[in-house]
Each structure stands twice: as C-alpha cells, then as structure tokens.
C-alpha atoms as a PDB file:
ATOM      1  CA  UNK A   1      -0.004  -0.434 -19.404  1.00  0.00           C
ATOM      2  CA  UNK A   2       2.915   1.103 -17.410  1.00  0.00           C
ATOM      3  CA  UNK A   3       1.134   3.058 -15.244  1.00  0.00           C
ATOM      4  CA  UNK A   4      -1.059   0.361 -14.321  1.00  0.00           C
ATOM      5  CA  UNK A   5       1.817  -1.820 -13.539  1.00  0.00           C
ATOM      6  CA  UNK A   6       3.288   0.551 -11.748  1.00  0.00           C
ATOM      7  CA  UNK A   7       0.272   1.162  -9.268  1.00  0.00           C
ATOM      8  CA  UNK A   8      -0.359  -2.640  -8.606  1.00  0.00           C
ATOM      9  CA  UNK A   9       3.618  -2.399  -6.980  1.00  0.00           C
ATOM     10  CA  UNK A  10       2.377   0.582  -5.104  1.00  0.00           C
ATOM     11  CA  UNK A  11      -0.313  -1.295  -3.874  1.00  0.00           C
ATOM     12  CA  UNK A  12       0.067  -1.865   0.304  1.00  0.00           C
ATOM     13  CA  UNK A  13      -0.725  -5.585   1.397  1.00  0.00           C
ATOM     14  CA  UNK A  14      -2.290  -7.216   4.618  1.00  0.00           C
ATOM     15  CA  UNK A  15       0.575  -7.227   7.025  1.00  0.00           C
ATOM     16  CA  UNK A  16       2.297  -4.555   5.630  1.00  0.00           C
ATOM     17  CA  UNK A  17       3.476  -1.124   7.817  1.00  0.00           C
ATOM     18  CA  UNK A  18       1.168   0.842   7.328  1.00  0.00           C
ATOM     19  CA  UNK A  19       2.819   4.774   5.771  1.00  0.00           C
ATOM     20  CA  UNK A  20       3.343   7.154   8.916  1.00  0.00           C
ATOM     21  CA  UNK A  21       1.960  10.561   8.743  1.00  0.00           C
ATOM     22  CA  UNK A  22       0.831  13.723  10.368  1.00  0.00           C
ATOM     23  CA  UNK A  23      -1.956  15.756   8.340  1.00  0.00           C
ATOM     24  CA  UNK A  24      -4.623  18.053   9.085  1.00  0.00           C
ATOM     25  CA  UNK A  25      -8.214  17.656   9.740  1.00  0.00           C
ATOM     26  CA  UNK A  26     -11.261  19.878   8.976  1.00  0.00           C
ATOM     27  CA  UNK A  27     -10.562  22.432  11.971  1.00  0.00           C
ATOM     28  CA  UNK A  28      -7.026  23.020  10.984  1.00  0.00           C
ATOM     29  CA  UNK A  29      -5.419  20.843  13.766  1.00  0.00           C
ATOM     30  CA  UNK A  30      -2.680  17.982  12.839  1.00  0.00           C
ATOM     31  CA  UNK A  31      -3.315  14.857  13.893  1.00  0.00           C
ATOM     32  CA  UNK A  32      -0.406  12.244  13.395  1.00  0.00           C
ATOM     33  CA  UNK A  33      -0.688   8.117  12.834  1.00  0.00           C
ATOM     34  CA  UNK A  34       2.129   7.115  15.137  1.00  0.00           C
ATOM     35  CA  UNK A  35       0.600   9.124  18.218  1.00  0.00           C
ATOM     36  CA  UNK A  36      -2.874   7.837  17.587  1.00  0.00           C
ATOM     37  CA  UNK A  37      -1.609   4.175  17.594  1.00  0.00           C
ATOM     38  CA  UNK A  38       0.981   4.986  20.716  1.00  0.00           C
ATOM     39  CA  UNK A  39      -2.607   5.496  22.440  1.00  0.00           C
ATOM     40  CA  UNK A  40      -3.532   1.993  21.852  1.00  0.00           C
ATOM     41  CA  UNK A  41      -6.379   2.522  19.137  1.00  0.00           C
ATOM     42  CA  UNK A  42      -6.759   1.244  15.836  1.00  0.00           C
ATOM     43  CA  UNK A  43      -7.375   3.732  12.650  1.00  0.00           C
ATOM     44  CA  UNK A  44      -9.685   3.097  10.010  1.00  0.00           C
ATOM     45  CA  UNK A  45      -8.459   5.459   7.576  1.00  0.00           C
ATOM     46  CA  UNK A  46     -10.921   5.408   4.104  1.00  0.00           C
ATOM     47  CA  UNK A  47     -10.248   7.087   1.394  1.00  0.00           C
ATOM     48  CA  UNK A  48     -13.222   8.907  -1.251  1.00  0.00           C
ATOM     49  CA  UNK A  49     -13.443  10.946  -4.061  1.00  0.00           C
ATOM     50  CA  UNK A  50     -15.401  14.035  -3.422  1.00  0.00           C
ATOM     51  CA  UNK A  51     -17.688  15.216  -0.899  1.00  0.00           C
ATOM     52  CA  UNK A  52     -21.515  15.925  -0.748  1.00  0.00           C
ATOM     53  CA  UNK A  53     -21.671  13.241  -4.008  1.00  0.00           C
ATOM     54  CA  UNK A  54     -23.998  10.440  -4.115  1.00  0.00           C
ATOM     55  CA  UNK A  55     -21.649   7.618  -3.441  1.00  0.00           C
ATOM     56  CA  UNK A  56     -19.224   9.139  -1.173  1.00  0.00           C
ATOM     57  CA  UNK A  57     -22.237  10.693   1.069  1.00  0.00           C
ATOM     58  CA  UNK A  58     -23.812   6.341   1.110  1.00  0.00           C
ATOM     59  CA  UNK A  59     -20.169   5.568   2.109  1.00  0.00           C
ATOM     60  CA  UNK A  60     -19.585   8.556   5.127  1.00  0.00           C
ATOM     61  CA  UNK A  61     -23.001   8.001   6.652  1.00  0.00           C
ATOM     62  CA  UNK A  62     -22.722   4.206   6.769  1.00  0.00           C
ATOM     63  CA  UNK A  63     -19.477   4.866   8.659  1.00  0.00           C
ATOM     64  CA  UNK A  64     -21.999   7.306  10.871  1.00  0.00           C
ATOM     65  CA  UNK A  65     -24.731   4.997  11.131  1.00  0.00           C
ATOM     66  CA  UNK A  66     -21.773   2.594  12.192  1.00  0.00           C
ATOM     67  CA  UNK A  67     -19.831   4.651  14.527  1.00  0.00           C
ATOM     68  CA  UNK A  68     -20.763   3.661  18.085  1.00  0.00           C
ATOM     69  CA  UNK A  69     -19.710   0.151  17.067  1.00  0.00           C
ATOM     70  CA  UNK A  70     -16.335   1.134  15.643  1.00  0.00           C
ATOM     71  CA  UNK A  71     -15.165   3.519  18.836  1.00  0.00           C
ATOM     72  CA  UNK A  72     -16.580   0.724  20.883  1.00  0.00           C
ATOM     73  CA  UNK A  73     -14.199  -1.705  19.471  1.00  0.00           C
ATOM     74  CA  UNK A  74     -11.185   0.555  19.571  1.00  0.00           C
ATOM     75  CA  UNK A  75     -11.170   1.648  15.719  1.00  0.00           C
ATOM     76  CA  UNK A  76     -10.613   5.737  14.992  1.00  0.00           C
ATOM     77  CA  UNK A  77     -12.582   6.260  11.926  1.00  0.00           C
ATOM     78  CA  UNK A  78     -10.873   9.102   9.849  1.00  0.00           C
ATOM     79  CA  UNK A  79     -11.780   9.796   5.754  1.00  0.00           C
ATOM     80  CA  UNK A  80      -9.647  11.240   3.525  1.00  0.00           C
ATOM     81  CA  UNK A  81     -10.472  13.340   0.461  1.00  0.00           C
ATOM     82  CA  UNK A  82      -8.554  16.193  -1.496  1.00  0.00           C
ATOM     83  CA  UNK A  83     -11.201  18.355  -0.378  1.00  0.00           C
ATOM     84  CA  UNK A  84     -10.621  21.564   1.431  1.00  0.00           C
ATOM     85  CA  UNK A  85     -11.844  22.145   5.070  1.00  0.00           C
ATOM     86  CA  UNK A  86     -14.836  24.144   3.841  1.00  0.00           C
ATOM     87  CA  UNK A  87     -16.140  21.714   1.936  1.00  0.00           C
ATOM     88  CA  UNK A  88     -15.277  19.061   4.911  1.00  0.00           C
ATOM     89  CA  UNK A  89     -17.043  21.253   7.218  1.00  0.00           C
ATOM     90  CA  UNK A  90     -20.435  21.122   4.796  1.00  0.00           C
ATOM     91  CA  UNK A  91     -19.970  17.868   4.287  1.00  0.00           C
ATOM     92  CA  UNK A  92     -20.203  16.906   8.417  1.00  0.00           C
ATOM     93  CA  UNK A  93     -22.500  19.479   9.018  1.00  0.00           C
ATOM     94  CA  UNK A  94     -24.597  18.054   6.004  1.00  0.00           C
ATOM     95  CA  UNK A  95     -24.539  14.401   7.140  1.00  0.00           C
ATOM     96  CA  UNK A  96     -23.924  14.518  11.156  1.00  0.00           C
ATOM     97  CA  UNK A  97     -20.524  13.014  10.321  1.00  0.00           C
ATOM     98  CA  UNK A  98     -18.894  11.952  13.597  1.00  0.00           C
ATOM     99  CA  UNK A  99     -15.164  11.790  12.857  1.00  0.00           C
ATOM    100  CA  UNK A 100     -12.681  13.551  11.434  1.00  0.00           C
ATOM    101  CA  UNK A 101     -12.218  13.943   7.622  1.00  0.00           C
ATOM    102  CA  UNK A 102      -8.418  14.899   6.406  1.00  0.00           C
ATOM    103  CA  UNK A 103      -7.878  17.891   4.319  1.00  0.00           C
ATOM    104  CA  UNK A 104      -5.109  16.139   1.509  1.00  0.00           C
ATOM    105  CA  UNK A 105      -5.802  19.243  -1.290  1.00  0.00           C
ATOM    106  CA  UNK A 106      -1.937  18.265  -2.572  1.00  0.00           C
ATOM    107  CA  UNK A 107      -2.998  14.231  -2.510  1.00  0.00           C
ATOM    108  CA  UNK A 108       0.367  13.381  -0.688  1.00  0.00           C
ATOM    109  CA  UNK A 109      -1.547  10.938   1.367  1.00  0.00           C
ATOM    110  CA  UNK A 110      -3.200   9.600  -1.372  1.00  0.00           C
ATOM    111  CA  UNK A 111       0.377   8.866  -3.171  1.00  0.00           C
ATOM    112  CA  UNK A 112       1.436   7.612   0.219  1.00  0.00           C
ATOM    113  CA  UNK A 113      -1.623   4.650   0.279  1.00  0.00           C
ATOM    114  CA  UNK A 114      -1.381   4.121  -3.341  1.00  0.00           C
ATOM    115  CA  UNK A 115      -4.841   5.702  -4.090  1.00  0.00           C
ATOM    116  CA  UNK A 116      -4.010   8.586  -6.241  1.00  0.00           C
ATOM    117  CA  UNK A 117      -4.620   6.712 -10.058  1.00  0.00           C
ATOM    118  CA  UNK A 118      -5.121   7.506 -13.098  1.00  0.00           C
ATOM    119  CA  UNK A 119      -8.675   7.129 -13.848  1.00  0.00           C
ATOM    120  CA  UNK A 120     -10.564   7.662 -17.216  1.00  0.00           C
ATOM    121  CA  UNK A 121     -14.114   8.974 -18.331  1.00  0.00           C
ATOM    122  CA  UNK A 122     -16.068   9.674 -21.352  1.00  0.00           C
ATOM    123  CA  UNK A 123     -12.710   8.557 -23.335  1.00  0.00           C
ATOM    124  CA  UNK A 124     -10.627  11.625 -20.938  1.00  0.00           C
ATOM    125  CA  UNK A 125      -7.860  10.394 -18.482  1.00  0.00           C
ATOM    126  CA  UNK A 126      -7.285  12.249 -15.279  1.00  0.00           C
ATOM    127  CA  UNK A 127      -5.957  11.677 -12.016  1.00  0.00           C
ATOM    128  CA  UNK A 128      -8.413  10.684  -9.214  1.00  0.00           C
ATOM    129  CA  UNK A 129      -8.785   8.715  -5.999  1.00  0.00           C
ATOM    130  CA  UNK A 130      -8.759   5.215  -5.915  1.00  0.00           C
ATOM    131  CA  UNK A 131     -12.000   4.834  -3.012  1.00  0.00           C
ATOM    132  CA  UNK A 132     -10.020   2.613  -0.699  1.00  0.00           C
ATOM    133  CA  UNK A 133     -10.039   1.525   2.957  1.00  0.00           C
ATOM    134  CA  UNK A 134      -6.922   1.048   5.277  1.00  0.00           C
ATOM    135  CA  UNK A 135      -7.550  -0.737   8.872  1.00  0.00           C
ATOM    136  CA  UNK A 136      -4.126  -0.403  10.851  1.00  0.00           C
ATOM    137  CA  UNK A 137      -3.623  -2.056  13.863  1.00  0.00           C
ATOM    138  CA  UNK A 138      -2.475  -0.465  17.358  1.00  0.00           C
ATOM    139  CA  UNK A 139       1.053  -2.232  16.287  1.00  0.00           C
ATOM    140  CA  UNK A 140       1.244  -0.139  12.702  1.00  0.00           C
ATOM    141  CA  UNK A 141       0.660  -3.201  10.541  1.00  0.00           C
ATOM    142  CA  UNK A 142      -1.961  -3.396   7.794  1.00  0.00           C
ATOM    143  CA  UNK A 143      -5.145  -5.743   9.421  1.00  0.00           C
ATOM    144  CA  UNK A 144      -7.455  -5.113   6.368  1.00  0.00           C
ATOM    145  CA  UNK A 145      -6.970  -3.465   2.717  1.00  0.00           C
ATOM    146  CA  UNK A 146      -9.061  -3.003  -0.009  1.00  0.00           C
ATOM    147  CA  UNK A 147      -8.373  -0.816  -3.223  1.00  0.00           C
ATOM    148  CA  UNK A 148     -11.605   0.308  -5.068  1.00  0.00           C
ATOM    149  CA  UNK A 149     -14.333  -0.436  -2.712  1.00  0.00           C
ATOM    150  CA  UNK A 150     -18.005  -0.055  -3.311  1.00  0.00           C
ATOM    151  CA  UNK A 151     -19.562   2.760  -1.422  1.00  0.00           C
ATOM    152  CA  UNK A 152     -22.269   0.834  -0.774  1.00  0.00           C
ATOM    153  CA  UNK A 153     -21.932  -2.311   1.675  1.00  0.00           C
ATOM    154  CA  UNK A 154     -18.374  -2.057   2.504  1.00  0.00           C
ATOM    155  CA  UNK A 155     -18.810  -0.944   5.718  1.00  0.00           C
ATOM    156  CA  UNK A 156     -20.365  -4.068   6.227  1.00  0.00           C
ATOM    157  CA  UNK A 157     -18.326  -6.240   5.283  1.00  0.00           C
ATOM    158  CA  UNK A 158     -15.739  -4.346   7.049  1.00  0.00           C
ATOM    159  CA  UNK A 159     -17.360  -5.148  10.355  1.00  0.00           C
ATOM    160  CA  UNK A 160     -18.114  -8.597   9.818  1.00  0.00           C
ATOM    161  CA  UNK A 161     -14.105  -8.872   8.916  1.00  0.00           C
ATOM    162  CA  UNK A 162     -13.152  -6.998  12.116  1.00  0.00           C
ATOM    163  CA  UNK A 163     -15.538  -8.856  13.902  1.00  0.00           C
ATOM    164  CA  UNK A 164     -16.870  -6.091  15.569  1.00  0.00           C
ATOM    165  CA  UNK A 165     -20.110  -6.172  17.593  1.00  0.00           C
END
C-alpha cells in the first residue's frame, strides 16, 4: 500500500512543468528538453519497457507509421527505455524507427516522470517501467499525460487529442 501511495503523488498532471533534462540518445550524443523547446517544438516523450518485444515493437512502429504527421505538427517524438544503445540501435534498424530512442540504463528519467514502479509477476515483485506518454508543450507545461498506456491504439488516440492532421 505505501508504495502505491507514494507513486500516485509522484504522478505529473496536465498543466504541470514538465522535469528538465539532458540525456543521451542511441548514437551517444546528449540531447537536452529545455533547448529542444527554446526551438519552438513540442516533445512527445513515451516511455516502454523493453525493446524488440511484442508490445513495445506495436507501440514504436505506430509512432513510425505516424511520424510524418507528428513532425508536421511540430511534435519531436523521442522513446525512452533502460535499454542500452546497442539494443536501441537493433531496435531502429529492426523497425525503420525514425526518431530518437534515449539510453536511461540507470532509470533516472524514469524516476524523474514517475514511471519507474514496482510491478509484480507470477507472485515476484520487481521494479519496471510504467509504459507512459508525456506531450510537453513549446512553453514546458504538460499538454497530455497518461500513465500505463496500451501499446496498442494509443497513438491514436494521441492524435485525435492533439488534433493533429
């Protein structure tokens, strides 16, 4: 019960400022929030398990298949994972994945968003990301949240809530 409780305070809200960081990305370059949004675009920053599995693959190439529409519209689409960048690479080479996916092996981003949870299987607790989605305006306020999204469909949603063409 505590640790629950204590996750739904961590949990960011709609109009919220949304966590400054700088992090790396698959090729070992930093890329940080503030300077993106100083630019003028929006970040869609999603966060998923593990890569090259079933649901986070559905969830990565809808954000492919969906891509043109987002950059159109002004929205950076980055993913995070606690993957490292060889797996990232395999994982865009695998799927033609055309943004950047953030290498977070030590989950401080995760912490940061509130994603990092303790989860539970086959009667075993561990500690595990929370699949979540962050849209952050230009301004650094929250536009859209969502804790535990489905991998399938969200994407969709997500446009039709952004309103993008």
């Amino acid at each position: 019960m505590h640790q629950s409780s204590r996750d739904a305070m961590a949990e960011l809200q709609v109009g919220d400022k949304a966590p400054d960081f700088t992090a790396s990305v698959t090729d070992g370059s930093q890329i940080n929030l503030s300077e993106i949004l100083s630019s003028g675009e929006g970040v869609i920053l999603y966060f998923y398990p593990r890569d090259n599995t079933s649901g986070c693959t559905v969830q990565a190439c809808d954000f492919r298949d969906s891509f043109a529409r987002f950059s159109g519209s002004g929205w950076r689409v980055i993913g995070v994972s606690t993957d490292s960048s060889s797996s990232h690479q395999k994982f865009i080479d695998k799927n033609d994945l055309p943004f950047e996916l953030i290498v977070d092996e030590e989950a401080t981003l995760h912490e940061l968003y509130g994603t990092w949870r303790e989860k539970s299987m086959y009667g075993k607790t561990y500690m595990g990301t929370l699949r979540s989605t962050f849209v952050i305006s230009p301004n650094g306020s929250l536009k859209w949240v969502k804790y535990k999204v489905s991998p399938k469909g969200h994407v969709e949603q997500l446009l039709s809530d952004l309103e993008v063409n």
